[in-house]
N, C-alpha and C. Protein backbone atom coordinates (compact mmCIF):
# COMPACT_ATOMS: atom_id res chain seq x y z
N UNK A 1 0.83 -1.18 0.00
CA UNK A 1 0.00 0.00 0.00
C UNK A 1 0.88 1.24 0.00
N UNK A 2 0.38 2.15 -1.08
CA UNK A 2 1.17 3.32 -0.86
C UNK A 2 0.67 4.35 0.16
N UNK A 3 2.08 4.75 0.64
CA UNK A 3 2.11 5.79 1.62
C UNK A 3 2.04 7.08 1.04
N UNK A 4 1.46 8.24 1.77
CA UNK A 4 1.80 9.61 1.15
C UNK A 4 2.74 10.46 1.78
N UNK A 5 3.51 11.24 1.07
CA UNK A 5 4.90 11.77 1.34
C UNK A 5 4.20 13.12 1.80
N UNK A 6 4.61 13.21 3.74
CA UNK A 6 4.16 14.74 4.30
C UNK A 6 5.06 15.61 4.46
N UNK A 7 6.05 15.60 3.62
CA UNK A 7 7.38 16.86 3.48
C UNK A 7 7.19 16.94 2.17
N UNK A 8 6.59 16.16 1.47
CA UNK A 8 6.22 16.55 0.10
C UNK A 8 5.02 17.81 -0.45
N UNK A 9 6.06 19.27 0.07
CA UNK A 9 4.82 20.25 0.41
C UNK A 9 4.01 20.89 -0.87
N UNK A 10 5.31 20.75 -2.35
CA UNK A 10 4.76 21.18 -3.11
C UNK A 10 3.17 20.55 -3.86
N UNK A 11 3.81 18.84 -3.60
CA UNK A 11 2.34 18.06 -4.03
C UNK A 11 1.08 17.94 -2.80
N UNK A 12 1.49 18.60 -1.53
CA UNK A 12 0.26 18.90 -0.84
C UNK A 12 -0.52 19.88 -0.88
N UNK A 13 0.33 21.12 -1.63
CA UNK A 13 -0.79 21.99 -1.85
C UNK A 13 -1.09 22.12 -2.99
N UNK A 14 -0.81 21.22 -4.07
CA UNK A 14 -1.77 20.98 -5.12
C UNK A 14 -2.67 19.77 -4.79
N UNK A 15 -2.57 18.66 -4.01
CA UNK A 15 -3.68 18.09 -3.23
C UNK A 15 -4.50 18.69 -2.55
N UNK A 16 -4.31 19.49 -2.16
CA UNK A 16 -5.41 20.80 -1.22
C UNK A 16 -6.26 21.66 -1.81
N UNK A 17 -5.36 22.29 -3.38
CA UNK A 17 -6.15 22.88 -4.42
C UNK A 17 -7.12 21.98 -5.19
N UNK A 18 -6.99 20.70 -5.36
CA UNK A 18 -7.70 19.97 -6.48
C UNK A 18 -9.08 19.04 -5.29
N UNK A 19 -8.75 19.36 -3.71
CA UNK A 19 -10.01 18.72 -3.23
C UNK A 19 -10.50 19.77 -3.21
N UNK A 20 -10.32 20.69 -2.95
CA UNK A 20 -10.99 21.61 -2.91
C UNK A 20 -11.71 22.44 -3.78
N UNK A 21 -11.22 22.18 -5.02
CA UNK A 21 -11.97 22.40 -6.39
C UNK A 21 -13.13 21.43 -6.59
N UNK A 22 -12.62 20.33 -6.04
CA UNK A 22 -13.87 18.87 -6.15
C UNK A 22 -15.34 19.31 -5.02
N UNK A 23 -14.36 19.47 -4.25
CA UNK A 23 -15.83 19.70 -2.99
C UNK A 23 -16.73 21.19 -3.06
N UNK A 24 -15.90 22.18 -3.79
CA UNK A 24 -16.80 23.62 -4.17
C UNK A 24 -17.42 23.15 -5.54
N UNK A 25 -17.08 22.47 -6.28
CA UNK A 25 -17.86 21.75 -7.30
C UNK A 25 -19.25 21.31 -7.98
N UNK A 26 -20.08 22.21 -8.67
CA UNK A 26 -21.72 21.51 -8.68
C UNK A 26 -21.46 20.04 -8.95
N UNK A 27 -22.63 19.02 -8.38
CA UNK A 27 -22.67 17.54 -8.33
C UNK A 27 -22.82 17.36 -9.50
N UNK A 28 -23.74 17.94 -10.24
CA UNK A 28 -23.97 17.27 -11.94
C UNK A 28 -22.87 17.42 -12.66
N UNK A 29 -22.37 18.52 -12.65
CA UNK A 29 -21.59 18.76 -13.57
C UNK A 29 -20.19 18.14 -13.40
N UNK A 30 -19.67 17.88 -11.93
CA UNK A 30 -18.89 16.91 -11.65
C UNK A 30 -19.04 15.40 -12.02
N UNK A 31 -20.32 15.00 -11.85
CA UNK A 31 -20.79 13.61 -12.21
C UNK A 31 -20.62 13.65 -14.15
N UNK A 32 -21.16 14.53 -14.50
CA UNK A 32 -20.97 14.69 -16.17
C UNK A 32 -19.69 14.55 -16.80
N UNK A 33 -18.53 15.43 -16.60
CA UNK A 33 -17.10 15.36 -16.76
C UNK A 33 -16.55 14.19 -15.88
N UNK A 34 -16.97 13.43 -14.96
CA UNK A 34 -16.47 12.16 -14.47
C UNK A 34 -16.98 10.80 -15.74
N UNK A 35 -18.73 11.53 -15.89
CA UNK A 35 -18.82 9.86 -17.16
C UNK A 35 -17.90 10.40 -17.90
N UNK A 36 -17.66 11.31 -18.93
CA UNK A 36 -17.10 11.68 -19.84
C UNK A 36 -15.47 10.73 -20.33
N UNK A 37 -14.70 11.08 -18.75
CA UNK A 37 -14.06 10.60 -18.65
C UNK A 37 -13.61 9.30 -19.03
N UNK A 38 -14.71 8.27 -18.30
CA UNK A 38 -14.55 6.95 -18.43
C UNK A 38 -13.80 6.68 -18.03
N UNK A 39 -12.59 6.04 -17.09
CA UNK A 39 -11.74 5.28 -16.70
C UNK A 39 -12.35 5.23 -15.28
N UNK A 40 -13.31 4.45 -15.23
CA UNK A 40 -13.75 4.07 -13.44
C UNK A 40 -12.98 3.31 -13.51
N UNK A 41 -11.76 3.32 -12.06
CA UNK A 41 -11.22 2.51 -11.35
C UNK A 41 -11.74 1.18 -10.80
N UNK A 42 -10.97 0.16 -10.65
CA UNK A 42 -11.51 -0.82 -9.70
C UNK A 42 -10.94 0.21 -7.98
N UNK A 43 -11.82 -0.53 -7.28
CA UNK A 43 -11.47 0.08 -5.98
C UNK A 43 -12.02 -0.59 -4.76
N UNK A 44 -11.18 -0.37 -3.22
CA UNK A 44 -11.68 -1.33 -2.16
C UNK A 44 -12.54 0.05 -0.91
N UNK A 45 -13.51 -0.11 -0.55
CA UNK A 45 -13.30 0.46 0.53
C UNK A 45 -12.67 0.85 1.48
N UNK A 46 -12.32 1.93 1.97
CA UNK A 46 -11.53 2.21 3.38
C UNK A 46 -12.85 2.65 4.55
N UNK A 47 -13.43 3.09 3.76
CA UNK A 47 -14.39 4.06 4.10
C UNK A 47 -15.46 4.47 3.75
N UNK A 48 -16.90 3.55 3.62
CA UNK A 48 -17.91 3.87 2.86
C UNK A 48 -18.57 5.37 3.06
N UNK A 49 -19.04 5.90 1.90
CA UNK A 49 -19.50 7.31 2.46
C UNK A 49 -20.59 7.08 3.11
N UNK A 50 -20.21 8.28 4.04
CA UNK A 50 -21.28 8.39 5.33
C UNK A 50 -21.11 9.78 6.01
N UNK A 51 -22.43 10.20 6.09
CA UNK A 51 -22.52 11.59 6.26
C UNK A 51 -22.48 12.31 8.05
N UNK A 52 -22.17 13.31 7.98
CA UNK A 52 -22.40 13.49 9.58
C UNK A 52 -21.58 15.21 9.68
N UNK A 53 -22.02 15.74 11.29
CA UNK A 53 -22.30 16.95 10.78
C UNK A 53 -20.91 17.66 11.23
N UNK A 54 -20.42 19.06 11.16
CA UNK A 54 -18.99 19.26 11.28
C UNK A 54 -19.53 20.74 12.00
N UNK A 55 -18.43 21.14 12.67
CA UNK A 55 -18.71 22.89 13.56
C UNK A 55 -17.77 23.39 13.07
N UNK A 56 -18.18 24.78 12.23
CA UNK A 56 -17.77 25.66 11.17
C UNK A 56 -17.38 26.98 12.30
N UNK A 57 -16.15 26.80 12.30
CA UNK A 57 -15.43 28.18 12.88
C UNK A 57 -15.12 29.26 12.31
N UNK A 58 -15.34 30.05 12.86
CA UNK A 58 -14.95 31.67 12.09
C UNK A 58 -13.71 32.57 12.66
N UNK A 59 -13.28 33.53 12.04
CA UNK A 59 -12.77 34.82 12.85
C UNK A 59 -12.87 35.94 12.31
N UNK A 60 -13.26 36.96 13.23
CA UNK A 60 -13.27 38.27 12.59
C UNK A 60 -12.06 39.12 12.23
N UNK A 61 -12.41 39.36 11.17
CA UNK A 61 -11.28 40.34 10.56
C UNK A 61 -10.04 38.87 9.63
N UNK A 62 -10.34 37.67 10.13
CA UNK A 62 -8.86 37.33 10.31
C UNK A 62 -7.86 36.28 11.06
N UNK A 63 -7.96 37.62 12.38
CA UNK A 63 -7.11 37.80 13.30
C UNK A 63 -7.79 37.45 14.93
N UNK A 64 -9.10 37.29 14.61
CA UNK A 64 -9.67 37.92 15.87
C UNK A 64 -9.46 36.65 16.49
N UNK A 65 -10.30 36.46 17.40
CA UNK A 65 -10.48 35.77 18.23
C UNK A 65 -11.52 34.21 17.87
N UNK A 66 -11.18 32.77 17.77
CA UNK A 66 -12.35 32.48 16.52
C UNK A 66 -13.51 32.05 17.24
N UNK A 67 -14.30 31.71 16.55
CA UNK A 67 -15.44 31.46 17.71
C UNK A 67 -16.52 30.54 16.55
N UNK A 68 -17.43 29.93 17.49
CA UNK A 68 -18.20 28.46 16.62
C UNK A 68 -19.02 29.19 15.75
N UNK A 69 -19.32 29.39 14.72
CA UNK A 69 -20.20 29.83 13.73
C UNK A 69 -21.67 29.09 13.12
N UNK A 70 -21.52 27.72 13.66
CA UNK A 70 -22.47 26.72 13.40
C UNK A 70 -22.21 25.52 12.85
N UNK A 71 -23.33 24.76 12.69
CA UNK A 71 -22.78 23.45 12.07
C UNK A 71 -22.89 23.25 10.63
N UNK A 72 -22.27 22.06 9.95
CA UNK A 72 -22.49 21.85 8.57
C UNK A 72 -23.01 20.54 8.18
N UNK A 73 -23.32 20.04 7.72
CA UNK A 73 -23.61 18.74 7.42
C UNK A 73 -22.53 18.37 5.95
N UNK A 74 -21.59 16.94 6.28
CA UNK A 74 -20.69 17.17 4.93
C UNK A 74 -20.37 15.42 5.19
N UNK A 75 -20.41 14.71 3.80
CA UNK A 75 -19.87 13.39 3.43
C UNK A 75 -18.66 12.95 2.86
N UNK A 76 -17.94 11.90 4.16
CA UNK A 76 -16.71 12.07 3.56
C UNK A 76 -16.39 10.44 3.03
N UNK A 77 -15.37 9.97 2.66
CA UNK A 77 -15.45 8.42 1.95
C UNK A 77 -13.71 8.31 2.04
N UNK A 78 -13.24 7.49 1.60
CA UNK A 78 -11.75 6.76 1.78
C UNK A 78 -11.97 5.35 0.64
N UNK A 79 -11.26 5.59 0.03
CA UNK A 79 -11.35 3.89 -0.99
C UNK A 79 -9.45 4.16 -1.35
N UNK A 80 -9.30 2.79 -1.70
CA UNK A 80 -7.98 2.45 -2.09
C UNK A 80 -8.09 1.88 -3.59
N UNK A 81 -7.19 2.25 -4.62
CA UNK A 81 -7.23 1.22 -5.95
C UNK A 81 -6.65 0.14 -5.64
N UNK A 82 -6.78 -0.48 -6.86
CA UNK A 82 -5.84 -1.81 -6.41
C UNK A 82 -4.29 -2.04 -6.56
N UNK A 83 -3.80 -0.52 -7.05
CA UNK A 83 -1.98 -0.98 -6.52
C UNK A 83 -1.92 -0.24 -5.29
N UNK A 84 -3.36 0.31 -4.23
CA UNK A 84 -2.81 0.91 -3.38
C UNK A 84 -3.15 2.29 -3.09
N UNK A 85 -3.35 2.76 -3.64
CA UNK A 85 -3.23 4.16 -3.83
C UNK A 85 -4.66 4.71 -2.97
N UNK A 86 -4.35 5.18 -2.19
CA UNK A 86 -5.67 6.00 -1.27
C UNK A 86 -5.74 7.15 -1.69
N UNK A 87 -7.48 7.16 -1.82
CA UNK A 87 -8.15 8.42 -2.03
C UNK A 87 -9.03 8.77 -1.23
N UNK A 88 -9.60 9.90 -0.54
CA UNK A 88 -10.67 10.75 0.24
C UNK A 88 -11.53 11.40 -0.57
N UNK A 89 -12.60 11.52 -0.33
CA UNK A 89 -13.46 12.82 -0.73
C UNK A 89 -14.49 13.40 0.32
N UNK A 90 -14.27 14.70 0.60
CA UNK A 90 -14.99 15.27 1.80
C UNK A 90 -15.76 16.38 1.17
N UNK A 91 -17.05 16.33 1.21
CA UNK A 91 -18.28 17.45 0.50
C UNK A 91 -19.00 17.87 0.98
N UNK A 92 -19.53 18.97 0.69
CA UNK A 92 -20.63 19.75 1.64
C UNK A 92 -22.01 18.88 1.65
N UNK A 93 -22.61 18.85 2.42
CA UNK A 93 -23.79 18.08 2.20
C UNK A 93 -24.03 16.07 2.59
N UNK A 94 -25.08 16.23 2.05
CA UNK A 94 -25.63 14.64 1.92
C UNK A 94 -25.56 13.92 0.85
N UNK A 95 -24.36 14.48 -0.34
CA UNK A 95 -24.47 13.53 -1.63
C UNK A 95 -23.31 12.67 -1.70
N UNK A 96 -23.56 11.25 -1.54
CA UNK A 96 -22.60 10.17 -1.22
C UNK A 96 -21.86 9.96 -2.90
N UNK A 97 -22.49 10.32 -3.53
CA UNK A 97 -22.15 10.41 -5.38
C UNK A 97 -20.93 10.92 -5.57
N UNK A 98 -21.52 12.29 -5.13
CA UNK A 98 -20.30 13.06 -5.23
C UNK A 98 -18.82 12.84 -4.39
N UNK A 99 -19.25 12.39 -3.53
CA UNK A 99 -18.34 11.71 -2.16
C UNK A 99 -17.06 11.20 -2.93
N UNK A 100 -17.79 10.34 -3.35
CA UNK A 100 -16.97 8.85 -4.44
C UNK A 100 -16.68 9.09 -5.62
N UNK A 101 -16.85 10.02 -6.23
CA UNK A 101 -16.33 10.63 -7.48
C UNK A 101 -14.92 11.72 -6.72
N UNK A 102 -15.23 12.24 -5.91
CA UNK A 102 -13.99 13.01 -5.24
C UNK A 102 -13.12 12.28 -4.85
N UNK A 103 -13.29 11.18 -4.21
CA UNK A 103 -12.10 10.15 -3.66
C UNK A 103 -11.33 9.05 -4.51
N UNK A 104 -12.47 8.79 -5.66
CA UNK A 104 -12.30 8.44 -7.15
C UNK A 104 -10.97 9.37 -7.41
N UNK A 105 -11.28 10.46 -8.14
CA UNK A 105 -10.51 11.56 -8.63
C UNK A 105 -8.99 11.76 -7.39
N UNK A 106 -9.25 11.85 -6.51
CA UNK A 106 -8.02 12.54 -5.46
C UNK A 106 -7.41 11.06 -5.68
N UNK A 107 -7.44 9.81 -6.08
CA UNK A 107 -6.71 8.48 -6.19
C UNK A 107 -5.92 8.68 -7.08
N UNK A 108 -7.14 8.69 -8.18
CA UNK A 108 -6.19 8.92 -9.72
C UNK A 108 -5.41 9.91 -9.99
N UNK A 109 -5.68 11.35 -9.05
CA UNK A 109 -4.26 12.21 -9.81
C UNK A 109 -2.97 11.54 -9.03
N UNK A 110 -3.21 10.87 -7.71
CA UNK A 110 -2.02 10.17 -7.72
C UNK A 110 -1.18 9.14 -8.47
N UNK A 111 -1.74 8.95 -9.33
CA UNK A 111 -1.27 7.91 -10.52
C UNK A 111 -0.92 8.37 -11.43
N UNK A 112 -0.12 7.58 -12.98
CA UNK A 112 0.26 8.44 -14.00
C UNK A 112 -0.88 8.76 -14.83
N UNK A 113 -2.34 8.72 -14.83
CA UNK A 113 -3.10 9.07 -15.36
C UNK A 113 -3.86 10.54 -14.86
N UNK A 114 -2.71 11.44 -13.98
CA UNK A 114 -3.66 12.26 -13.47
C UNK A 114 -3.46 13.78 -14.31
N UNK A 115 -2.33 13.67 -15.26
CA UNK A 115 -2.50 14.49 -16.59
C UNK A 115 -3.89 14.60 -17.21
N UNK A 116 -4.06 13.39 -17.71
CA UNK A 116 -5.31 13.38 -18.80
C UNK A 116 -6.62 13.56 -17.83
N UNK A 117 -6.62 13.15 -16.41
CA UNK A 117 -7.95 13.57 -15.80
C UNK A 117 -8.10 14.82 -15.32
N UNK A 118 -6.47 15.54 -15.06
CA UNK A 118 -6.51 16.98 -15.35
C UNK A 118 -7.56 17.50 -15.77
N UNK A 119 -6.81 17.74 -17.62
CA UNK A 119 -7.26 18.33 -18.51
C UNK A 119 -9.23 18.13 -18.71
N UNK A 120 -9.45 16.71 -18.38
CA UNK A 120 -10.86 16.31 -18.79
C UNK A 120 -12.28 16.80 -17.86
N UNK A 121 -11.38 16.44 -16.20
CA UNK A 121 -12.41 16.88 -15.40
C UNK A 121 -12.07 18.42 -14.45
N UNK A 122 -10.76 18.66 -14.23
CA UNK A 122 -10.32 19.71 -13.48
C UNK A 122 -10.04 20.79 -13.64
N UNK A 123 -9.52 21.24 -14.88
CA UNK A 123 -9.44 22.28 -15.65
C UNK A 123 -10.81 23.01 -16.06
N UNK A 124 -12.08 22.29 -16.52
CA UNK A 124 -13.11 22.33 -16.58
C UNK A 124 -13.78 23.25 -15.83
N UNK A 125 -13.49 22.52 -14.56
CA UNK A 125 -14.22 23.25 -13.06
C UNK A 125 -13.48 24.13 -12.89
N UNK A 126 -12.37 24.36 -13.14
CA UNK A 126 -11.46 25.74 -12.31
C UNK A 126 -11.71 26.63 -13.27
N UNK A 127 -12.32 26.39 -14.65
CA UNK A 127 -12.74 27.82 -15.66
C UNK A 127 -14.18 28.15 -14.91
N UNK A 128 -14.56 27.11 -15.16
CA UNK A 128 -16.17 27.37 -14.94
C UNK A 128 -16.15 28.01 -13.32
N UNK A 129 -15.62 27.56 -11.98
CA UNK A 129 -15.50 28.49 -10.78
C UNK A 129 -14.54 29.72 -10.97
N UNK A 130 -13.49 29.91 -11.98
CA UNK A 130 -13.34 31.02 -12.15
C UNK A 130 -14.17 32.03 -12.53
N UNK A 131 -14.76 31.56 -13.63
CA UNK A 131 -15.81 32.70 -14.41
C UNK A 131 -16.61 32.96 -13.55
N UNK A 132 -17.49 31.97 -12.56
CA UNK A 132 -18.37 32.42 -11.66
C UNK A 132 -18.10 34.01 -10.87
N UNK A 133 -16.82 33.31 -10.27
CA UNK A 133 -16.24 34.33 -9.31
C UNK A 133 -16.06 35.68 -9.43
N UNK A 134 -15.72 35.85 -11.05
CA UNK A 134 -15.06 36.99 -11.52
C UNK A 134 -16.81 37.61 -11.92
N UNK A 135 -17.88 36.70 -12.47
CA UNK A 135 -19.33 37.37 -12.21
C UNK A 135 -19.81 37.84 -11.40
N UNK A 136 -19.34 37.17 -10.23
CA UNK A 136 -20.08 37.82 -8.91
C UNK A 136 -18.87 39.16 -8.52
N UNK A 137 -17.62 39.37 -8.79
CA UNK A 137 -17.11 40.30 -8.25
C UNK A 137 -17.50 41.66 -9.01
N UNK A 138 -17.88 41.68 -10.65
CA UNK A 138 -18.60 42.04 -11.02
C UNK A 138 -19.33 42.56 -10.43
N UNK A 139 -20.45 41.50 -10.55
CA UNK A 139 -22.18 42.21 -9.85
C UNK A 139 -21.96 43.02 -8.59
N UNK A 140 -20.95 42.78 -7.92
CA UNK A 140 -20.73 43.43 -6.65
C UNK A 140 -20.02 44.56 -7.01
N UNK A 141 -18.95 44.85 -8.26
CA UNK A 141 -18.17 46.24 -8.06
C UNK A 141 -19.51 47.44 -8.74
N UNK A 142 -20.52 46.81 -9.42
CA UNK A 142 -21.79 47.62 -10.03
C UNK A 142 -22.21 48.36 -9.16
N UNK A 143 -22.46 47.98 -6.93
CA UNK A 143 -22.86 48.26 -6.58
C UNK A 143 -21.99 49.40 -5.91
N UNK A 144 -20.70 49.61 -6.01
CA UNK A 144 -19.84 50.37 -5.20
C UNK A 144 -20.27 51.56 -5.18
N UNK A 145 -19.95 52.46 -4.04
CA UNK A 145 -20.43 53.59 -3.83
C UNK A 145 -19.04 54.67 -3.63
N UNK A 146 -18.79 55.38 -4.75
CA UNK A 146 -17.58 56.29 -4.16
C UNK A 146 -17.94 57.02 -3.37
N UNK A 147 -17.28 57.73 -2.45
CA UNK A 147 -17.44 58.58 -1.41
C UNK A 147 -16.15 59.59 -1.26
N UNK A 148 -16.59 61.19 -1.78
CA UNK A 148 -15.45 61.57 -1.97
C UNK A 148 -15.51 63.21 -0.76
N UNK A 149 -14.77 63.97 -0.49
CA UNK A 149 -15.08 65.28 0.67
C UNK A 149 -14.66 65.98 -0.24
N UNK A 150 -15.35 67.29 -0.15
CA UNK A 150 -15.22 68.06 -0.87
C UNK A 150 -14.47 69.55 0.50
N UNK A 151 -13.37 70.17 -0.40
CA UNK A 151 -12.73 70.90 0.08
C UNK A 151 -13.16 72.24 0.30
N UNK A 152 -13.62 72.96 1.22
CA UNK A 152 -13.92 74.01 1.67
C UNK A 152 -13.00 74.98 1.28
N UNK A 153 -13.32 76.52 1.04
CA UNK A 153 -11.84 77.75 0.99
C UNK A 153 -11.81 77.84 2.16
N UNK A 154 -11.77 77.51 3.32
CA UNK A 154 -10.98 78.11 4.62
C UNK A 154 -9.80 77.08 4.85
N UNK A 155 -9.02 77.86 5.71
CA UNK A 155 -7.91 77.48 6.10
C UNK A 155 -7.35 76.52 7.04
């Protein structure tokens, strides 16, 4: 069974970027670019998905002080391929689908096939959550309000 390398910082925070692209992810459209794909793995359980709820911390500003913000409800899963290779998927919500398509995916970019699932399923989502983002920053700079003082002649 393969182990994962935790001084290996550069491939952890592209493991960090690509679950995290999976789990901000719409389900269909993740499930769509996953058939597309085609290469379902064989795979063993570690971890059937199963849902349950998580306490979402905050801080203000930052910096502040953090404090419980509420709960979430989120499904997480663990499967191994068969040379080994462990995958997770942790998602907002109650969709066990999506679960297993994320832990699916976080397996295979560990393998030499995680070029071509790149390009097919991941690249995809990081245009499509880009464009979102850059819409909504948009819709939001429409609303800005300059606020400017105007200079009096006295001294």
């Amino acid at each position: 069974m393969k182990t994962e390398n935790a001084t290996n910082e550069p491939a952890l925070g592209a493991r960090k970027a690509w679950m995290g692209l999976l789990a901000r992810s719409e389900e269909t459209r993740l499930a769509g670019l996953w058939a597309a794909f085609d290469r379902d793995p064989a795979f063993e359980w570690l971890r059937a998905p199963q849902f349950g709820g998580v306490m979402v911390r905050g801080r203000m500003g930052s910096t502040g002080a953090p404090f419980n913000l509420g709960e979430m409800t989120v499904t997480r899963c663990a499967l191994a391929l068969q040379d080994g290779t462990v995958g997770h998927g942790y998602v907002q919500g109650r969709s066990t689908q999506k679960a297993e398509i994320a832990a699916k995916i976080d397996a295979l970019m560990q393998t030499p096939v995680a070029s071509a699932l790149k390009e097919a399923v991941l690249r995809p989502l990081e245009a499509e959550q880009k464009s979102l983002k850059e819409h909504r920053a948009a819709k939001a700079a429409a609303t800005k309000v300059e606020f400017f003082t105007m200079v009096r002649g006295e001294d």
